[in-house]
N, C-alpha and C. Protein backbone atom coordinates (compact mmCIF):
# COMPACT_ATOMS: atom_id res chain seq x y z
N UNK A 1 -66.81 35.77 -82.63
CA UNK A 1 -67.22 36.77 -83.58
C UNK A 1 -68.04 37.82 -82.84
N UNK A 2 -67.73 38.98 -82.96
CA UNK A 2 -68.46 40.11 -82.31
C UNK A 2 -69.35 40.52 -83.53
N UNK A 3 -71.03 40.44 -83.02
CA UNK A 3 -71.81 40.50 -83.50
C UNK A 3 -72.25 42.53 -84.02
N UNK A 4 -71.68 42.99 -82.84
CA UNK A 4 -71.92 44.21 -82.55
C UNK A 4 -71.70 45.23 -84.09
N UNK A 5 -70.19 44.35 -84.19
CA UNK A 5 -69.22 45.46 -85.19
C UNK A 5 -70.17 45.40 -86.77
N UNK A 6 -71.00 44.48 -86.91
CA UNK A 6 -71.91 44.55 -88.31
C UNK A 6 -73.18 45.26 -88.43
N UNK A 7 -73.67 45.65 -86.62
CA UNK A 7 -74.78 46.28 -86.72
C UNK A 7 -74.35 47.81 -86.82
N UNK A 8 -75.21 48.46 -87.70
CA UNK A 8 -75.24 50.11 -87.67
C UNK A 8 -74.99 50.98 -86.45
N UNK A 9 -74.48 52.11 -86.35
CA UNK A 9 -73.65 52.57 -85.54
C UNK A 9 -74.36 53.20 -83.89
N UNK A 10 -76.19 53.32 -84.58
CA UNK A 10 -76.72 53.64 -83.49
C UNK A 10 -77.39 52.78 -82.50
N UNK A 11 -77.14 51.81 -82.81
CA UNK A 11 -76.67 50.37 -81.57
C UNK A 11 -75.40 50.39 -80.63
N UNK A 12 -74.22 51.34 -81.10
CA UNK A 12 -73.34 51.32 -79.97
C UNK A 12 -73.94 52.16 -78.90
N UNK A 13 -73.37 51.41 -77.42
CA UNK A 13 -73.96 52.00 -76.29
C UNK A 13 -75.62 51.02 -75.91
N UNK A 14 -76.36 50.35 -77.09
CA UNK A 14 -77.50 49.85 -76.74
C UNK A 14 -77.33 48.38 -75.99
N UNK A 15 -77.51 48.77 -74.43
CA UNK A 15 -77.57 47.86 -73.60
C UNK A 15 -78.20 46.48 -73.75
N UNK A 16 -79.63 46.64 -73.98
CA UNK A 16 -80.00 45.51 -74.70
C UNK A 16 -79.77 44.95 -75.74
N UNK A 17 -79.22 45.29 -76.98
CA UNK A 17 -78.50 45.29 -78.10
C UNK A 17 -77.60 44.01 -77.78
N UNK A 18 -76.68 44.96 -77.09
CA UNK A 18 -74.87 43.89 -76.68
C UNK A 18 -75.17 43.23 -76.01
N UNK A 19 -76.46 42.65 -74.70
CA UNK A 19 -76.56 41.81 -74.57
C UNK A 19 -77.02 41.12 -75.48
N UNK A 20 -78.16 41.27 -76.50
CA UNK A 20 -78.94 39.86 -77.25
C UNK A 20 -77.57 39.47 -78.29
N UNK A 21 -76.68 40.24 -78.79
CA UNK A 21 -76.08 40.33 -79.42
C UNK A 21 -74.39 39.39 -79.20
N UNK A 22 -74.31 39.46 -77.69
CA UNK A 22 -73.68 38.60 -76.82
C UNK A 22 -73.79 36.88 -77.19
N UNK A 23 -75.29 37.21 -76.54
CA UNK A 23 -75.26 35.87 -76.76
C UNK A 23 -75.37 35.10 -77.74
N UNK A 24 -75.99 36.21 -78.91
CA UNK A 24 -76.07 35.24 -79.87
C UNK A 24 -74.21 34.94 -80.73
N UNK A 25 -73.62 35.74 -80.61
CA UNK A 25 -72.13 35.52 -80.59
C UNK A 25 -71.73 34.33 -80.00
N UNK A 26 -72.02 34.33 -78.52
CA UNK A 26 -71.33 32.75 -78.48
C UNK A 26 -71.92 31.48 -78.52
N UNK A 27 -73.30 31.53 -79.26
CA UNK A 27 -73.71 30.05 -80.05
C UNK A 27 -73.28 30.82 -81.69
N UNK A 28 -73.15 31.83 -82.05
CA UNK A 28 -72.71 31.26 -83.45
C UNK A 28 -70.56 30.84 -83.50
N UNK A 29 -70.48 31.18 -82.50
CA UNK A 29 -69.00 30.75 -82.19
C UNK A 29 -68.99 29.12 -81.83
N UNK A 30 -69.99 29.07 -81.48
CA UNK A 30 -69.99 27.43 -81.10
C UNK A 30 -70.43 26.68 -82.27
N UNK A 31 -71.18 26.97 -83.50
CA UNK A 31 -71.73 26.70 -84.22
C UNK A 31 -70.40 26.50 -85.25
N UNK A 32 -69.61 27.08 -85.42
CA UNK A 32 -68.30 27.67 -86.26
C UNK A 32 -67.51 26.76 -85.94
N UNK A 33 -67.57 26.85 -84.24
CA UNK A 33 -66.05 25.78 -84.05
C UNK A 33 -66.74 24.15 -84.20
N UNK A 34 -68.05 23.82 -84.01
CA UNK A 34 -68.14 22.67 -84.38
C UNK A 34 -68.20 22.32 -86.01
N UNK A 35 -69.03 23.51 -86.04
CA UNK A 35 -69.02 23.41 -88.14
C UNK A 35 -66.79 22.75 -88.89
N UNK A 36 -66.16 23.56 -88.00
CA UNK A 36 -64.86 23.21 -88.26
C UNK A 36 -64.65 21.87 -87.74
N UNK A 37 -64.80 21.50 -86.50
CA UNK A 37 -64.14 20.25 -86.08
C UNK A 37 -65.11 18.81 -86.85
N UNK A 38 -66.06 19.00 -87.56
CA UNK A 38 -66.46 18.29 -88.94
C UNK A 38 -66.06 18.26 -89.86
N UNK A 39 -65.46 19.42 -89.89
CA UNK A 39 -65.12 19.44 -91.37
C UNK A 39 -63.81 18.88 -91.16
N UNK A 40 -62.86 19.03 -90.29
CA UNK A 40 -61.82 18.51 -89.91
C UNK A 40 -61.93 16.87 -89.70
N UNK A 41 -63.07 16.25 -89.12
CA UNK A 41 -62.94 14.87 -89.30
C UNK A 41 -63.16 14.14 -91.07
N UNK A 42 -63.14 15.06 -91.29
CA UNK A 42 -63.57 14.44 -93.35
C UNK A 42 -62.57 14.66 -94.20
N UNK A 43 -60.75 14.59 -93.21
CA UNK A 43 -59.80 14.26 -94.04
C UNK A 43 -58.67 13.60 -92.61
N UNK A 44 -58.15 12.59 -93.18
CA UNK A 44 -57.41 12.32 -92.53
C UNK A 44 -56.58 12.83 -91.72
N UNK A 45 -55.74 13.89 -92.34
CA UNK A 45 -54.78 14.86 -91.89
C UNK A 45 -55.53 15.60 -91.04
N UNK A 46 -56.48 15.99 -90.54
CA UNK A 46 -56.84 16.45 -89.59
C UNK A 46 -58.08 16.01 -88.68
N UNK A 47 -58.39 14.73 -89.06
CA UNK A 47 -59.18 13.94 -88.05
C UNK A 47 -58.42 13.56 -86.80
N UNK A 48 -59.91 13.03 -86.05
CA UNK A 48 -59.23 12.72 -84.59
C UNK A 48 -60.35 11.32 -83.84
N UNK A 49 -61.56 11.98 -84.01
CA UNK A 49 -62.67 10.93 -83.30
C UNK A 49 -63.00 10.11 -84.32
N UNK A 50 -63.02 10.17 -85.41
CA UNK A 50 -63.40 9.71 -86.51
C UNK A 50 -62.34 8.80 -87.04
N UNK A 51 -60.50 8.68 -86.64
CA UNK A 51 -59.84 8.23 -87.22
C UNK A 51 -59.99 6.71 -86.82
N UNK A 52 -60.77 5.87 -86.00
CA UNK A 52 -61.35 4.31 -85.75
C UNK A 52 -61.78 3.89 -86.97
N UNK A 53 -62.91 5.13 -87.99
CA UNK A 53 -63.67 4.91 -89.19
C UNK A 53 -62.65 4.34 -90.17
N UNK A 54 -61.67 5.64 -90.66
CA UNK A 54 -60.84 4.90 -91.35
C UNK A 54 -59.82 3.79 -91.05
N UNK A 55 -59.11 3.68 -89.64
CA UNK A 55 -58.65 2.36 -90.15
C UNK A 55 -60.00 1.45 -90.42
N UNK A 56 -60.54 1.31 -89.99
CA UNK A 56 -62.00 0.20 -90.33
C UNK A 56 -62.15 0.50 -91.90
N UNK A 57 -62.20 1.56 -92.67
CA UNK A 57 -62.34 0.98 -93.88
C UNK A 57 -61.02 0.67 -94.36
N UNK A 58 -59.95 0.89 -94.47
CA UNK A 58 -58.92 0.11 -94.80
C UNK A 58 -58.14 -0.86 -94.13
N UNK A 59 -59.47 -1.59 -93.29
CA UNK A 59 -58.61 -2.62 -92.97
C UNK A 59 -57.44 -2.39 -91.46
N UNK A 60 -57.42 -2.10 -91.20
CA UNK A 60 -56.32 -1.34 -89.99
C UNK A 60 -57.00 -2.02 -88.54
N UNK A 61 -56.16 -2.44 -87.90
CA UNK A 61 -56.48 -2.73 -86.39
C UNK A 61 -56.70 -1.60 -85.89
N UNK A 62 -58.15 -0.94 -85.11
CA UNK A 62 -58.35 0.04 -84.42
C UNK A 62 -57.55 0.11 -83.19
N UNK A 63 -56.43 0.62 -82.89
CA UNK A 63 -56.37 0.75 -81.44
C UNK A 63 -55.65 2.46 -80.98
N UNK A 64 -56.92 2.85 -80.16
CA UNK A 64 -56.85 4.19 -79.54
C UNK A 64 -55.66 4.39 -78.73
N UNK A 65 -54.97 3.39 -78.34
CA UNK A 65 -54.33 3.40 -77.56
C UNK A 65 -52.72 4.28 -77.80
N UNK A 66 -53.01 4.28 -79.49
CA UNK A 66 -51.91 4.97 -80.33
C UNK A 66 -51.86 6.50 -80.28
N UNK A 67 -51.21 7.18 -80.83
CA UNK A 67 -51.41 8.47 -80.65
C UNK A 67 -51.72 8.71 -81.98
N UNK A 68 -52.53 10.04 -81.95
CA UNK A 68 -53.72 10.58 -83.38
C UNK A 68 -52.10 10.66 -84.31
N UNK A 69 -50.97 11.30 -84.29
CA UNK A 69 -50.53 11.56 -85.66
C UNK A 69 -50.07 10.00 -86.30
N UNK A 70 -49.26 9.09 -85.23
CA UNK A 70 -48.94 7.65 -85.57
C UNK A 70 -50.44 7.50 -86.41
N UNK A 71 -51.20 6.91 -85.94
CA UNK A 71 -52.40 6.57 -86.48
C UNK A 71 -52.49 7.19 -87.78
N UNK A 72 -52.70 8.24 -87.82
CA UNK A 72 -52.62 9.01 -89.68
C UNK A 72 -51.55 8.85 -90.48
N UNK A 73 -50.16 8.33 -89.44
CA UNK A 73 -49.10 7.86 -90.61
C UNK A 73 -49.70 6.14 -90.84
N UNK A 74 -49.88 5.60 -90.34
CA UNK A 74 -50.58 4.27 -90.63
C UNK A 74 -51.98 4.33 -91.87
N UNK A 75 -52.88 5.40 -91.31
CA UNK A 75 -53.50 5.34 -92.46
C UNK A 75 -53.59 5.86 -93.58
N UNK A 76 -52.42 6.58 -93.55
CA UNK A 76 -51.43 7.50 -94.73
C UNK A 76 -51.07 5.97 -95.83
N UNK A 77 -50.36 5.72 -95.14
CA UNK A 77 -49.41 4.43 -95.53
C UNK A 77 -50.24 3.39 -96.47
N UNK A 78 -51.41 3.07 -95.59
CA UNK A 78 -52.56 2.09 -96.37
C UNK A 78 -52.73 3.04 -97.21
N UNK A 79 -53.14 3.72 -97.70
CA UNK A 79 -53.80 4.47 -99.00
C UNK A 79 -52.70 4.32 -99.78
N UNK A 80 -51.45 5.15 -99.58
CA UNK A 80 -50.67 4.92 -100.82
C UNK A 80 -50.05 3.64 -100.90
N UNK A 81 -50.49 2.02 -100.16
CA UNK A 81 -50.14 1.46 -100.50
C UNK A 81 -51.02 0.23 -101.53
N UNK A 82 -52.41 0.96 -101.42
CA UNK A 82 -53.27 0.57 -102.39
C UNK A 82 -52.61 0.20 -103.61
N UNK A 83 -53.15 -0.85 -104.58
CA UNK A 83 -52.80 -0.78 -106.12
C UNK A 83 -51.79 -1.96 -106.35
N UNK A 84 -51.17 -1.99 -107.28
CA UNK A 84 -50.43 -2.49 -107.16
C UNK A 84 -48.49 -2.19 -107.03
N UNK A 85 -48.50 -3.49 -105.79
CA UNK A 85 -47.10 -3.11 -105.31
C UNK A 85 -45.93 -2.97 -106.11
N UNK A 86 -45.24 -1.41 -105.75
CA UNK A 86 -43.58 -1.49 -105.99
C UNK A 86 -42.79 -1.13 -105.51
N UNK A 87 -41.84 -1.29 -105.81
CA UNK A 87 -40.69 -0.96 -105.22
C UNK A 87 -40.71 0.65 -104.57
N UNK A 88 -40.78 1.84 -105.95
CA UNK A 88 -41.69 2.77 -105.04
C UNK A 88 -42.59 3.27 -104.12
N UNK A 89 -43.19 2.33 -104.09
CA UNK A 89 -44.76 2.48 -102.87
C UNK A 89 -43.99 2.03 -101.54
N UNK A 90 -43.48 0.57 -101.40
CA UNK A 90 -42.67 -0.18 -100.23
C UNK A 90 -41.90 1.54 -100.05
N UNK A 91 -41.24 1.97 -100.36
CA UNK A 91 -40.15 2.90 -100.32
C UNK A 91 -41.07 4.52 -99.53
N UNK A 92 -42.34 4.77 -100.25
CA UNK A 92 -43.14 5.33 -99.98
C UNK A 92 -43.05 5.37 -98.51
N UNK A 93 -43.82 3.95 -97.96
CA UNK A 93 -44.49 3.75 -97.20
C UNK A 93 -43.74 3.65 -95.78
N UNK A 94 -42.36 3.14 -96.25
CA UNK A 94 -41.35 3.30 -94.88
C UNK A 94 -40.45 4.49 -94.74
N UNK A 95 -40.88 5.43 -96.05
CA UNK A 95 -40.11 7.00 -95.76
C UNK A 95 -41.62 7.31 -95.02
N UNK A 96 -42.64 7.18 -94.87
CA UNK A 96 -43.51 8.05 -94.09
C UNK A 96 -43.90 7.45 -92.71
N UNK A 97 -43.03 6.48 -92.50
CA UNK A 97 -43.25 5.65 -90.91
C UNK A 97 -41.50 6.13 -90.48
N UNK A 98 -40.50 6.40 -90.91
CA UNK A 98 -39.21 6.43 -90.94
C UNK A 98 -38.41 8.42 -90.29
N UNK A 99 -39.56 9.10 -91.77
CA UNK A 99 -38.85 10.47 -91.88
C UNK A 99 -38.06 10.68 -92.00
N UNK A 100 -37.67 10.05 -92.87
CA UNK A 100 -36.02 10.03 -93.98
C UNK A 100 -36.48 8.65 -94.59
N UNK A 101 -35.22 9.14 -95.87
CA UNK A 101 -34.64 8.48 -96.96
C UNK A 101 -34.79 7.21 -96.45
N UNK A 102 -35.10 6.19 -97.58
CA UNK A 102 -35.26 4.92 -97.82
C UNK A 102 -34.98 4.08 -98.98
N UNK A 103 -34.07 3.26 -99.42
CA UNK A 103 -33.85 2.24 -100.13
C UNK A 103 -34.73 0.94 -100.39
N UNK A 104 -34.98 0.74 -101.38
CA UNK A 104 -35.62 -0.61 -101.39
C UNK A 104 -34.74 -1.23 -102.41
N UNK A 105 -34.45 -2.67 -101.83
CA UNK A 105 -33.36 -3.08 -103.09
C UNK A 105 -33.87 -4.67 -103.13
N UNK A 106 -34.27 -5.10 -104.45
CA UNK A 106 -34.83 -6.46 -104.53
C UNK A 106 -34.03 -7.30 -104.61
N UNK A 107 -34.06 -8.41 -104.07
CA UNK A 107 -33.33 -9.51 -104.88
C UNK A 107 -34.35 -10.70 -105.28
N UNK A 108 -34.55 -10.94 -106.91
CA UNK A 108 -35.32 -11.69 -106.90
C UNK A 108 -35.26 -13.09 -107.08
N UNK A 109 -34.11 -13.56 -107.00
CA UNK A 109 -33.45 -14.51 -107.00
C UNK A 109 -34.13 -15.62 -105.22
N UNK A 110 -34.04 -14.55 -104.47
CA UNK A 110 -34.75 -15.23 -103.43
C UNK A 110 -36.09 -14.74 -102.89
N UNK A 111 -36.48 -14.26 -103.73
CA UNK A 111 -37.93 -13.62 -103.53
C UNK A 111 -37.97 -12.45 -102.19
N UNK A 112 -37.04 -11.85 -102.49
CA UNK A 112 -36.77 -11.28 -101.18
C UNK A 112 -36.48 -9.91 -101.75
N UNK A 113 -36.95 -8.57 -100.39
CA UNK A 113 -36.21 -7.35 -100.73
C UNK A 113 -35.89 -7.11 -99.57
N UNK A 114 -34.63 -5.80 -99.35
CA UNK A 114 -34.30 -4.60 -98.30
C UNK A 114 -34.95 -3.70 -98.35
N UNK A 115 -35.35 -3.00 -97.22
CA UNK A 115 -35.34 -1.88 -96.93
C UNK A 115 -34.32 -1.24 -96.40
N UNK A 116 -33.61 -0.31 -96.26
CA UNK A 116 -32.12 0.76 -96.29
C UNK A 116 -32.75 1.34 -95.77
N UNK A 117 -32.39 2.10 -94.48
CA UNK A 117 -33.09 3.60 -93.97
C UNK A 117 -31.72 4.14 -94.04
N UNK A 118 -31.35 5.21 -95.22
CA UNK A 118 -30.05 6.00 -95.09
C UNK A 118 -30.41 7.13 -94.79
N UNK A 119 -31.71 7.77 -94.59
CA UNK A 119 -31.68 9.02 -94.06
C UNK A 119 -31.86 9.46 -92.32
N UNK A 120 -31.92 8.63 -92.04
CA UNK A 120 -31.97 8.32 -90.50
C UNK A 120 -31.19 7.30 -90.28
N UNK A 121 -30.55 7.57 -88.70
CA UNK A 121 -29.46 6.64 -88.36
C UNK A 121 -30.53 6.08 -87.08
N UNK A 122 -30.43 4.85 -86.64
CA UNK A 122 -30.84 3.92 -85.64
C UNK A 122 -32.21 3.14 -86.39
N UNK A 123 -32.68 2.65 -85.50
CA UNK A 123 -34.05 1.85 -85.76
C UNK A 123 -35.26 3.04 -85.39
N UNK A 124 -36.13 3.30 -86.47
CA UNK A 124 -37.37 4.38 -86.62
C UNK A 124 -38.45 3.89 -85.43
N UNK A 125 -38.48 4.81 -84.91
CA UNK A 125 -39.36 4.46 -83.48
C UNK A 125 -40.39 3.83 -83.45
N UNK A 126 -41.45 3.50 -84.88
CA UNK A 126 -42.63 2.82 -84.80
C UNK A 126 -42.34 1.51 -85.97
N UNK A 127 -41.18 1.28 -85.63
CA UNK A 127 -40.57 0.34 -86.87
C UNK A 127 -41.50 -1.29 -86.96
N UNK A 128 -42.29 -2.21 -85.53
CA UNK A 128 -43.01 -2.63 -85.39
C UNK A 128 -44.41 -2.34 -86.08
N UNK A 129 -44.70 -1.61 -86.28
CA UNK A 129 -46.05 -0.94 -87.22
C UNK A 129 -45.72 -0.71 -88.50
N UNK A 130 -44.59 -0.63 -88.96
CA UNK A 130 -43.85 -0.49 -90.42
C UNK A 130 -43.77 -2.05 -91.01
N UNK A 131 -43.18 -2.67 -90.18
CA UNK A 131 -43.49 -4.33 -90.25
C UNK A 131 -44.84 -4.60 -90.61
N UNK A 132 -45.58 -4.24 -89.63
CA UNK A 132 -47.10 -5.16 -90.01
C UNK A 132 -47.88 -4.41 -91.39
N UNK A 133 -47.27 -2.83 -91.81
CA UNK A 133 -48.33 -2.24 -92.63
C UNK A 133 -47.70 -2.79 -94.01
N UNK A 134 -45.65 -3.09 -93.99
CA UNK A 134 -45.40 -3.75 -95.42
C UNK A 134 -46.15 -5.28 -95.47
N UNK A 135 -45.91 -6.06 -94.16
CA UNK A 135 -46.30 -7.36 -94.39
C UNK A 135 -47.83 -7.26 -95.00
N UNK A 136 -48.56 -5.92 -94.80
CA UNK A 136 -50.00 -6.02 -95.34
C UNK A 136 -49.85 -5.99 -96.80
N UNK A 137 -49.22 -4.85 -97.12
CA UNK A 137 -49.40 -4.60 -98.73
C UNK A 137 -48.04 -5.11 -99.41
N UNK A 138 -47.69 -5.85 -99.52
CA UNK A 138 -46.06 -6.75 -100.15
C UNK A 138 -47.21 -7.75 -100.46
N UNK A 139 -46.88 -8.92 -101.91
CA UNK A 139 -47.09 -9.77 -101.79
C UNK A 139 -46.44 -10.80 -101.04
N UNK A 140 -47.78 -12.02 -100.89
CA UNK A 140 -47.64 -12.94 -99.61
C UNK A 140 -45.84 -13.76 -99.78
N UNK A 141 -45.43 -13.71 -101.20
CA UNK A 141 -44.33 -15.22 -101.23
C UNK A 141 -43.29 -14.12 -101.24
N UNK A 142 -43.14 -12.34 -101.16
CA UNK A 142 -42.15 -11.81 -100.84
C UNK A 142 -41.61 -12.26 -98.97
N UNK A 143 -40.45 -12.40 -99.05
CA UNK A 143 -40.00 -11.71 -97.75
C UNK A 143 -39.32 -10.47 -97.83
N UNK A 144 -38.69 -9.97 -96.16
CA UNK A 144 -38.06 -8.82 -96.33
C UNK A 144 -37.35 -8.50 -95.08
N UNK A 145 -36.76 -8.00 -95.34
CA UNK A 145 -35.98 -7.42 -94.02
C UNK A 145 -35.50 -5.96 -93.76
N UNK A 146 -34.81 -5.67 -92.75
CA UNK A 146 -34.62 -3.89 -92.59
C UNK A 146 -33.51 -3.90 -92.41
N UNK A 147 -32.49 -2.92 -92.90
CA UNK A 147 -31.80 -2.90 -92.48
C UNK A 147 -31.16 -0.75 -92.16
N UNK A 148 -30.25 -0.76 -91.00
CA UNK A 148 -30.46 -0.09 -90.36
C UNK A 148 -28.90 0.98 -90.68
N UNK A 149 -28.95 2.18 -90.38
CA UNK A 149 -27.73 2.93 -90.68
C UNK A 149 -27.26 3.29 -89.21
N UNK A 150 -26.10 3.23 -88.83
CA UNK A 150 -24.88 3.86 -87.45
C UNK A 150 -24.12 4.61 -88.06
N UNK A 151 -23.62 5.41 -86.74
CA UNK A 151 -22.37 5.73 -86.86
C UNK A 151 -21.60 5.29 -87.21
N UNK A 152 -20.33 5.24 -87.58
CA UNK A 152 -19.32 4.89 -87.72
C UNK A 152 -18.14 5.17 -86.86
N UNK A 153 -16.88 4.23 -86.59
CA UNK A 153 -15.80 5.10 -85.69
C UNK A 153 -15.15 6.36 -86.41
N UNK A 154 -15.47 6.57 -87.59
CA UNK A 154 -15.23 7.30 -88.71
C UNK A 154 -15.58 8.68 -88.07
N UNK A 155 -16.76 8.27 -88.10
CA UNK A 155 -17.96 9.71 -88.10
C UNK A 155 -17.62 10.16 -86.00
N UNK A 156 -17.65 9.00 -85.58
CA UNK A 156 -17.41 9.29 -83.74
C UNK A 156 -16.33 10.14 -83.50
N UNK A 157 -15.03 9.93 -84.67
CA UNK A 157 -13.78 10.72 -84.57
C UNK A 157 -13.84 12.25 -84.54
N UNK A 158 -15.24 12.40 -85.21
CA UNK A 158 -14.91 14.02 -85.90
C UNK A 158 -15.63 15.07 -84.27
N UNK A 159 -15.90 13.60 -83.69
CA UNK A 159 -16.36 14.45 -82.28
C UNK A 159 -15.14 14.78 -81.29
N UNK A 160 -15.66 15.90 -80.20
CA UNK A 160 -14.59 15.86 -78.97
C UNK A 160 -14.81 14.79 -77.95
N UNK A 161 -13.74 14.94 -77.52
CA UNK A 161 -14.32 14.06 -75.98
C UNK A 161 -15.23 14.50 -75.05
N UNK A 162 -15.72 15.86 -74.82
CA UNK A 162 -16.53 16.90 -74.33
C UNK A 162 -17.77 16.44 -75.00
N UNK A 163 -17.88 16.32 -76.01
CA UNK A 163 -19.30 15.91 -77.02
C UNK A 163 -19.21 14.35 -76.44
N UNK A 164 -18.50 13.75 -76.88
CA UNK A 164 -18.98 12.57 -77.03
C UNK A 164 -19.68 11.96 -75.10
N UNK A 165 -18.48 12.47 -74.09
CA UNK A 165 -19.20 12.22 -72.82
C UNK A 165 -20.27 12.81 -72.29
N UNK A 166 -21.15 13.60 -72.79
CA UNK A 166 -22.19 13.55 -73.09
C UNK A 166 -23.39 13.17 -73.30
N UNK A 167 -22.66 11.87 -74.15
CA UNK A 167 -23.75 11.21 -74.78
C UNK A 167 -24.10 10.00 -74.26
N UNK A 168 -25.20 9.46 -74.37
CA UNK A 168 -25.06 7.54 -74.08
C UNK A 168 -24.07 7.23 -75.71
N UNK A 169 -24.12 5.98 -75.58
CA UNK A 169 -23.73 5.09 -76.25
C UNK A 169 -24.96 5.13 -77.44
N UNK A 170 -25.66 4.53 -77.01
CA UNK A 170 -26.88 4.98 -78.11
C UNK A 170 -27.05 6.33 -79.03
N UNK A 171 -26.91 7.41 -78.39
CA UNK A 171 -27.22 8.80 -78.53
C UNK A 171 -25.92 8.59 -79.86
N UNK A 172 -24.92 7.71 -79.38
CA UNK A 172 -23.55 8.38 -80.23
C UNK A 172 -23.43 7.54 -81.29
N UNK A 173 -24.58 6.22 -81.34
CA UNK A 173 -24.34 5.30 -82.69
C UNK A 173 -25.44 6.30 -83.52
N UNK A 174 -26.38 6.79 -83.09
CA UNK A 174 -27.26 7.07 -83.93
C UNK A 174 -27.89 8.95 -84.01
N UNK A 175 -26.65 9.40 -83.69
CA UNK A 175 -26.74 11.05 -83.51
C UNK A 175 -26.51 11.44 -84.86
């Protein structure tokens, strides 16, 4: 913040002026950017040093070792999976570990549900942490399992051979 531009006009040119005026500019710039990076730790979505606090109040294994946005989808996840469980929330909670579409389909016959990821094809990269945050909020006598969307030779056809050598094998079940 330039301090200068608020004082009256016969301060431009005043040497001593733009210096005191200097400096006091860059402690109230410092004052601003810390006033922000507080205010930024007092919501999830934009915490960072502070995000240990919340998993600790909901319960969450602290480990730094994660990266800040994983971590806020984890403690995203615990909040809306507060309350009591459904089918919506489970569905919730693995579209925001996933980033795509999700199925939940019960069967209660064996105390059991699916999860469907149809909006993404392969296994969701933090799918291990999706495990431990349903096994948190599911009740204990549910089980569950995942199940996963590919390609098809269907869908591989509509490629060239130019595209497809290209690709790994991987790249081409789940492109």
């Amino acid at each position: 913040m330039n301090l200068m531009q608020h004082l009256p006009d016969y301060y431009v040119n005043n040497q001593t002026m733009e210096t005191l005026q200097g400096l006091l500019s860059v402690h109230i710039n410092k004052l601003a950017e810390d006033f922000n990076n507080t205010l930024n730790q007092c919501f999830v979505n934009t915490a960072t040093e502070l995000l240990s606090r919340y998993e600790k109040i909901y319960g969450l294994t602290v480990d730094v070792t994660k990266n800040h946005e994983f971590r806020r989808e984890r403690i995203r996840a615990k909040i809306r999976g507060t309350g009591t469980v459904t089918k919506q929330m489970i569905a919730q909670v693995a579209r925001s570990y996933s980033n795509g579409e999700v199925e939940v389909i019960e069967n209660n016959e064996e105390s059991s549900f699916l999860v469907r990821f149809v909006g993404t094809k392969g296994i969701p990269a933090n799918i291990t942490d999706l495990r431990l945050t349903i096994e948190e909020i599911k009740p204990a006598h549910l089980r569950f399992e995942f199940e996963y969307t590919y390609n098809t030779w269907k869908d591989v056809g509509r490629m060239t051979w130019g595209e497809a050598t290209e690709l790994t094998w991987g790249e081409i079940r789940e492109r």
